[in-house]
N, C-alpha and C. Protein backbone atom coordinates (compact mmCIF):
# COMPACT_ATOMS: atom_id res chain seq x y z
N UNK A 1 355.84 -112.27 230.71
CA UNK A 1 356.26 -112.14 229.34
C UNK A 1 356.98 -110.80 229.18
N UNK A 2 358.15 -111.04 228.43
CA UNK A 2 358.66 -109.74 228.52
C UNK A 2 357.91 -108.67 227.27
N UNK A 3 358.42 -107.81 227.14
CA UNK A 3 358.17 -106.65 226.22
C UNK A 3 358.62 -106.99 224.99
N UNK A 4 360.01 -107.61 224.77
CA UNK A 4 360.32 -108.06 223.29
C UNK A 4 359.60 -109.66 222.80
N UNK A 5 359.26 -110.17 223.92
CA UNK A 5 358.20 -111.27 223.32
C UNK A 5 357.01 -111.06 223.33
N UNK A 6 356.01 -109.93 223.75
CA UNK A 6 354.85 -109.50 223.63
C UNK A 6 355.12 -109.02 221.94
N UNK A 7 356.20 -108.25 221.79
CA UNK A 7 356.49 -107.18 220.34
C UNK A 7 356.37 -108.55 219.48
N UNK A 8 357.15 -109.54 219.70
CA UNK A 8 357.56 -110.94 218.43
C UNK A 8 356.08 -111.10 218.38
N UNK A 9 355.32 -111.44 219.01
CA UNK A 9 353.65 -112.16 219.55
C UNK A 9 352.74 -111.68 218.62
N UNK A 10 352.91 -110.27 218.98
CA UNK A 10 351.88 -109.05 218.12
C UNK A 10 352.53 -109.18 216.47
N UNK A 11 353.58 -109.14 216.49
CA UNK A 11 353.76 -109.17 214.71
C UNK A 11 353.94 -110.41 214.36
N UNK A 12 354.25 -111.67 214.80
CA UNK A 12 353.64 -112.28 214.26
C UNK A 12 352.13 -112.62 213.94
N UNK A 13 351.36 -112.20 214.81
CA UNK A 13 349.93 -112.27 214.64
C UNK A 13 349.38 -111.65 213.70
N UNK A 14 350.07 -110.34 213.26
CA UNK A 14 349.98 -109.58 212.30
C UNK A 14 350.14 -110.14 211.22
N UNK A 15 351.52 -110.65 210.98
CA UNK A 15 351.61 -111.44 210.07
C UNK A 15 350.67 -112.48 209.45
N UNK A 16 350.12 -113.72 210.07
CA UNK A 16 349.04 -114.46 210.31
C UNK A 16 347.98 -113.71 209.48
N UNK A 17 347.01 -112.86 210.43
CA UNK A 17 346.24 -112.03 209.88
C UNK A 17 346.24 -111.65 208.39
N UNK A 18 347.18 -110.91 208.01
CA UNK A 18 348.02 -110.52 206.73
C UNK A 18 347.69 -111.49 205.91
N UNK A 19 348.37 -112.76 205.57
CA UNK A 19 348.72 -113.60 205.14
C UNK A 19 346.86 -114.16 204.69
N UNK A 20 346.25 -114.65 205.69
CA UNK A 20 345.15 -114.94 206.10
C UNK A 20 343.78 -114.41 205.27
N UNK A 21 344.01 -112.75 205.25
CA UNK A 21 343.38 -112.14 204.62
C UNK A 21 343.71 -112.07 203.52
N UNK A 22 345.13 -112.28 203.18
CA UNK A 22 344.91 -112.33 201.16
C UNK A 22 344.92 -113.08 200.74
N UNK A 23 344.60 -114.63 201.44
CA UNK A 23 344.27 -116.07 200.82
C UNK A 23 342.85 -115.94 201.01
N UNK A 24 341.96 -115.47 202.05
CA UNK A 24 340.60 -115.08 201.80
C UNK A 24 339.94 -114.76 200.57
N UNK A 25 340.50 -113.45 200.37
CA UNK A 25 340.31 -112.77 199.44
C UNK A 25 340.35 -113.53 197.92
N UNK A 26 341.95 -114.53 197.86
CA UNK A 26 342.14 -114.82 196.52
C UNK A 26 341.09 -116.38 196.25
N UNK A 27 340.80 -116.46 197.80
CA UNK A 27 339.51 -118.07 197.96
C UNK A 27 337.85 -117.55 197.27
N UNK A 28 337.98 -116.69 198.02
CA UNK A 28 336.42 -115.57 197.54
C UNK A 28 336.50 -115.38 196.03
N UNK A 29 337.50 -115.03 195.37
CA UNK A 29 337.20 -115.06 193.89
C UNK A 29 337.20 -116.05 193.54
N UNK A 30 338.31 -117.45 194.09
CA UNK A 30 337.61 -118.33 193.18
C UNK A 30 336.50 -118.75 193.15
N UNK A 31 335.51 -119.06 194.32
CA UNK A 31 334.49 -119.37 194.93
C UNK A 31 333.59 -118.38 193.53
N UNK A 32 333.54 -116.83 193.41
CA UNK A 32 332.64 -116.09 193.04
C UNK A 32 333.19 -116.52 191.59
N UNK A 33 334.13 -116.69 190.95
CA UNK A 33 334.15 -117.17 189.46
C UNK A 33 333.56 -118.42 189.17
N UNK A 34 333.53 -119.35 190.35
CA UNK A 34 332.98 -120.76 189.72
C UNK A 34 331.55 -120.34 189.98
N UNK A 35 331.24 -120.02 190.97
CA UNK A 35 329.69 -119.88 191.00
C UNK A 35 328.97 -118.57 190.11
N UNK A 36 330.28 -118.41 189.30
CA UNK A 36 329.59 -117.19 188.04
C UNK A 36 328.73 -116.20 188.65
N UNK A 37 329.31 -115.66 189.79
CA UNK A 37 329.16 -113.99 190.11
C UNK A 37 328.98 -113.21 189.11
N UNK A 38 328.30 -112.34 189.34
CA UNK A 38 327.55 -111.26 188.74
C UNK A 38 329.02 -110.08 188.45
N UNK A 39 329.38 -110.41 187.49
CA UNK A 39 330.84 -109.31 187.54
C UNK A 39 330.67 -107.40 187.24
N UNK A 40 329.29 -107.51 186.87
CA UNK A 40 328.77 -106.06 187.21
C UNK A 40 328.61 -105.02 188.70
N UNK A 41 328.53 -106.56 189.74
CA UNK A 41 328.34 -105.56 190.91
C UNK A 41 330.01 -105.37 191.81
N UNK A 42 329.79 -104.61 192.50
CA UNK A 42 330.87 -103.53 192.60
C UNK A 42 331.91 -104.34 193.22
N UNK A 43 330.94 -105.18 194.48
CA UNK A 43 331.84 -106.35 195.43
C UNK A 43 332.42 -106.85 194.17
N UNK A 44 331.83 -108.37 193.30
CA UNK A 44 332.42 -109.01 192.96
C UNK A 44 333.87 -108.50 192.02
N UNK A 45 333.68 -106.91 191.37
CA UNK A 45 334.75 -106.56 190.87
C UNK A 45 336.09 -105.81 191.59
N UNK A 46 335.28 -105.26 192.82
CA UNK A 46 336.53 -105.39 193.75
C UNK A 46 337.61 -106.65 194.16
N UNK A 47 337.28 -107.49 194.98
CA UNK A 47 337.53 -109.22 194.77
C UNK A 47 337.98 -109.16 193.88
N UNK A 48 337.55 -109.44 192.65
CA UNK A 48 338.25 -109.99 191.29
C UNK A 48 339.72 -108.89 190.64
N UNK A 49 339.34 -107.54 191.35
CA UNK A 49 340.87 -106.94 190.96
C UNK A 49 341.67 -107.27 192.10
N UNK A 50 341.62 -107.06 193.35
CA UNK A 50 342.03 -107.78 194.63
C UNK A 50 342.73 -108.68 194.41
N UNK A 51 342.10 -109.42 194.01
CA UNK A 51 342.69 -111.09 194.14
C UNK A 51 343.93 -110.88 192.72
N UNK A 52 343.46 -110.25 191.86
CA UNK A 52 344.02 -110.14 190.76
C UNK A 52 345.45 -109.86 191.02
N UNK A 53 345.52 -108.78 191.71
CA UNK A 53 346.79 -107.50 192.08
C UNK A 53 347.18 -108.30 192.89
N UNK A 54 347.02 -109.29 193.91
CA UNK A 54 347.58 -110.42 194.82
C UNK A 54 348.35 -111.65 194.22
N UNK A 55 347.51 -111.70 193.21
CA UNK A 55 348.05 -113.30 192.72
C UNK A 55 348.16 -112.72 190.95
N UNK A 56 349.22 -111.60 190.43
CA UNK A 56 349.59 -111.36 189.72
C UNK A 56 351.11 -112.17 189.22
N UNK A 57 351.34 -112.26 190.07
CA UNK A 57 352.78 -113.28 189.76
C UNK A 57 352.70 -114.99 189.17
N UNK A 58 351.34 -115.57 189.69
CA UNK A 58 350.97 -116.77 189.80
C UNK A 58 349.57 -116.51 188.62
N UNK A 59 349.16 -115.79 188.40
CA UNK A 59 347.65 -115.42 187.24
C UNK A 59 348.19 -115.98 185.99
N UNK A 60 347.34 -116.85 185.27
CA UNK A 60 347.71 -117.53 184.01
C UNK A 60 349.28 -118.46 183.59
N UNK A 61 349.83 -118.97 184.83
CA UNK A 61 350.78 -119.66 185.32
C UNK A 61 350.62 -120.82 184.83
N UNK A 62 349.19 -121.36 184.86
CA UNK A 62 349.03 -122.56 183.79
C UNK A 62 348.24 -122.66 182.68
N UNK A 63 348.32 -123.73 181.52
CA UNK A 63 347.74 -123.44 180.78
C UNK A 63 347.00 -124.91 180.37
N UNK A 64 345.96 -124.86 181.28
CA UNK A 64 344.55 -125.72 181.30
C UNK A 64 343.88 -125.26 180.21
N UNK A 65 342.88 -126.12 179.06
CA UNK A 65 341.89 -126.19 178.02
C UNK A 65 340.81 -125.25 178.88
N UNK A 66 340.60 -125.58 179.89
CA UNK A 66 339.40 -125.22 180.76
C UNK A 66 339.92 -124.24 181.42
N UNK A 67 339.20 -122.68 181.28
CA UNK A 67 339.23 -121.53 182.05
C UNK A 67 339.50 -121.67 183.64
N UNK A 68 338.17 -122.51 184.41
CA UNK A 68 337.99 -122.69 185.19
C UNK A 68 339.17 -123.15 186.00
N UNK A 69 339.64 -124.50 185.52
CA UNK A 69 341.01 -124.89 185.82
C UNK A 69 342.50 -123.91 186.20
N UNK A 70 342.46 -122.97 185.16
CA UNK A 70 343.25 -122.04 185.18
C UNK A 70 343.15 -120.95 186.54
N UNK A 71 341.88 -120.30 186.39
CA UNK A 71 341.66 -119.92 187.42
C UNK A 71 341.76 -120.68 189.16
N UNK A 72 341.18 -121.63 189.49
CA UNK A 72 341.76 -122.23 190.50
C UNK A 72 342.90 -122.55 190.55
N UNK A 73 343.50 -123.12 189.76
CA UNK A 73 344.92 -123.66 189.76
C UNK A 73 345.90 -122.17 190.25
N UNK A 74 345.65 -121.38 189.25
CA UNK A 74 346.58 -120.25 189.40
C UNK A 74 346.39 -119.44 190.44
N UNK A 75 345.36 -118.64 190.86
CA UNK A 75 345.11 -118.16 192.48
C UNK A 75 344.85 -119.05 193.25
N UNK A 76 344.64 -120.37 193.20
CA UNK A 76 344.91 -121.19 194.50
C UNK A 76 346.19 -121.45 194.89
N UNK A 77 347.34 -121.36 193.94
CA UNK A 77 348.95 -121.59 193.68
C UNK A 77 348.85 -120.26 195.24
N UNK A 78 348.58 -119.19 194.53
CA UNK A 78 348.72 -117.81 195.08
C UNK A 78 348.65 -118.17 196.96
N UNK A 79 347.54 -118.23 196.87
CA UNK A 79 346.75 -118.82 198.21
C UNK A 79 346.92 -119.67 198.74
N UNK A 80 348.01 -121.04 198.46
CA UNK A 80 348.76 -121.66 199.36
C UNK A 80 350.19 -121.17 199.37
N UNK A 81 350.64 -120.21 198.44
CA UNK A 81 351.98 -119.66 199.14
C UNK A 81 352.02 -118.68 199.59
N UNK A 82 350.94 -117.84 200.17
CA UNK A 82 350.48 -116.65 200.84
C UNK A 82 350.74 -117.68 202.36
N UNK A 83 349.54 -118.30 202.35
CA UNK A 83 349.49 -119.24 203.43
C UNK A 83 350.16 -120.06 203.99
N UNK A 84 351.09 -120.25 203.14
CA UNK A 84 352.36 -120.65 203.91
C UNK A 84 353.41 -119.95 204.41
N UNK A 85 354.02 -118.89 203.40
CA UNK A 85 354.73 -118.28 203.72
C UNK A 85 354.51 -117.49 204.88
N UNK A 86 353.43 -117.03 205.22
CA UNK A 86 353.08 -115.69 206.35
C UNK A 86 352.84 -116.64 207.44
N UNK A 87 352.35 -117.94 207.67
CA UNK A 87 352.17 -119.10 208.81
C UNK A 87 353.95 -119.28 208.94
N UNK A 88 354.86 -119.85 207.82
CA UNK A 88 356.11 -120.20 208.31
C UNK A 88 356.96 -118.80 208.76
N UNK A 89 356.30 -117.89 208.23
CA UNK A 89 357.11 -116.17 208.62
C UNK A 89 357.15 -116.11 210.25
N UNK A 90 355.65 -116.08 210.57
CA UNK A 90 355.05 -116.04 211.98
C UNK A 90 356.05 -116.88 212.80
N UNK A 91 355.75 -118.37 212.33
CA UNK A 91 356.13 -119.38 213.59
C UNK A 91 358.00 -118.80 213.86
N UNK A 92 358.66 -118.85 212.66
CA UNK A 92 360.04 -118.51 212.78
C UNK A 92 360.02 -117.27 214.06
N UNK A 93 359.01 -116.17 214.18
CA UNK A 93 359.55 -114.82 214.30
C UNK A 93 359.08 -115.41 215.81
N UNK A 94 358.24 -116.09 215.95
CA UNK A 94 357.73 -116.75 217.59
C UNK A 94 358.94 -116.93 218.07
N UNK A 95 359.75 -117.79 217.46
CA UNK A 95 360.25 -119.17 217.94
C UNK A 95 362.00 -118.31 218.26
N UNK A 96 361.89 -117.08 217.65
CA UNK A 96 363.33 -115.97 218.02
C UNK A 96 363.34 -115.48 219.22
């Protein structure tokens, strides 16, 4: 393997990773909002600004009767175009 396909390998993996970890993150809040986390302790309000500052573009994007709805709908929006984009980023930067 040469040196410039070890370099493509490593950042795309990076990428991956990246990507990976801020659909985690924006999955974990929804997970901790439906199961009505304790929004006093420190984790769940980390997460919940996290995810917030991640999926600020996509936050209140729809407008469901039901909170709940809103919330999944709108950081899950987040969290499949995190997840796609940084998976289709990767494979492209492989495949150069």
């Amino acid at each position: 393997m040469t040196k410039r396909a070890r370099n493509t390998s490593a950042a795309a993996r990076i990428i991956v990773v990246v990507a990976d970890v801020m659909a985690f993150i924006i999955g974990l809040w929804i997970l901790m909002y439906l199961l009505d986390a304790n929004r006093a302790n420190d984790l769940v309000e980390f997460v919940r600004e996290s995810a917030r500052w991640l999926a600020g573009w996509s936050y209140d994007l729809f407008t469901f009767d039901e909170e709940w709805a809103r919330v999944v709908a709108g950081y899950g929006l987040a969290a499949i175009v995190y997840l796609f984009i940084g998976h289709a980023a990767a494979g492209a930067l492989r495949r150069r």
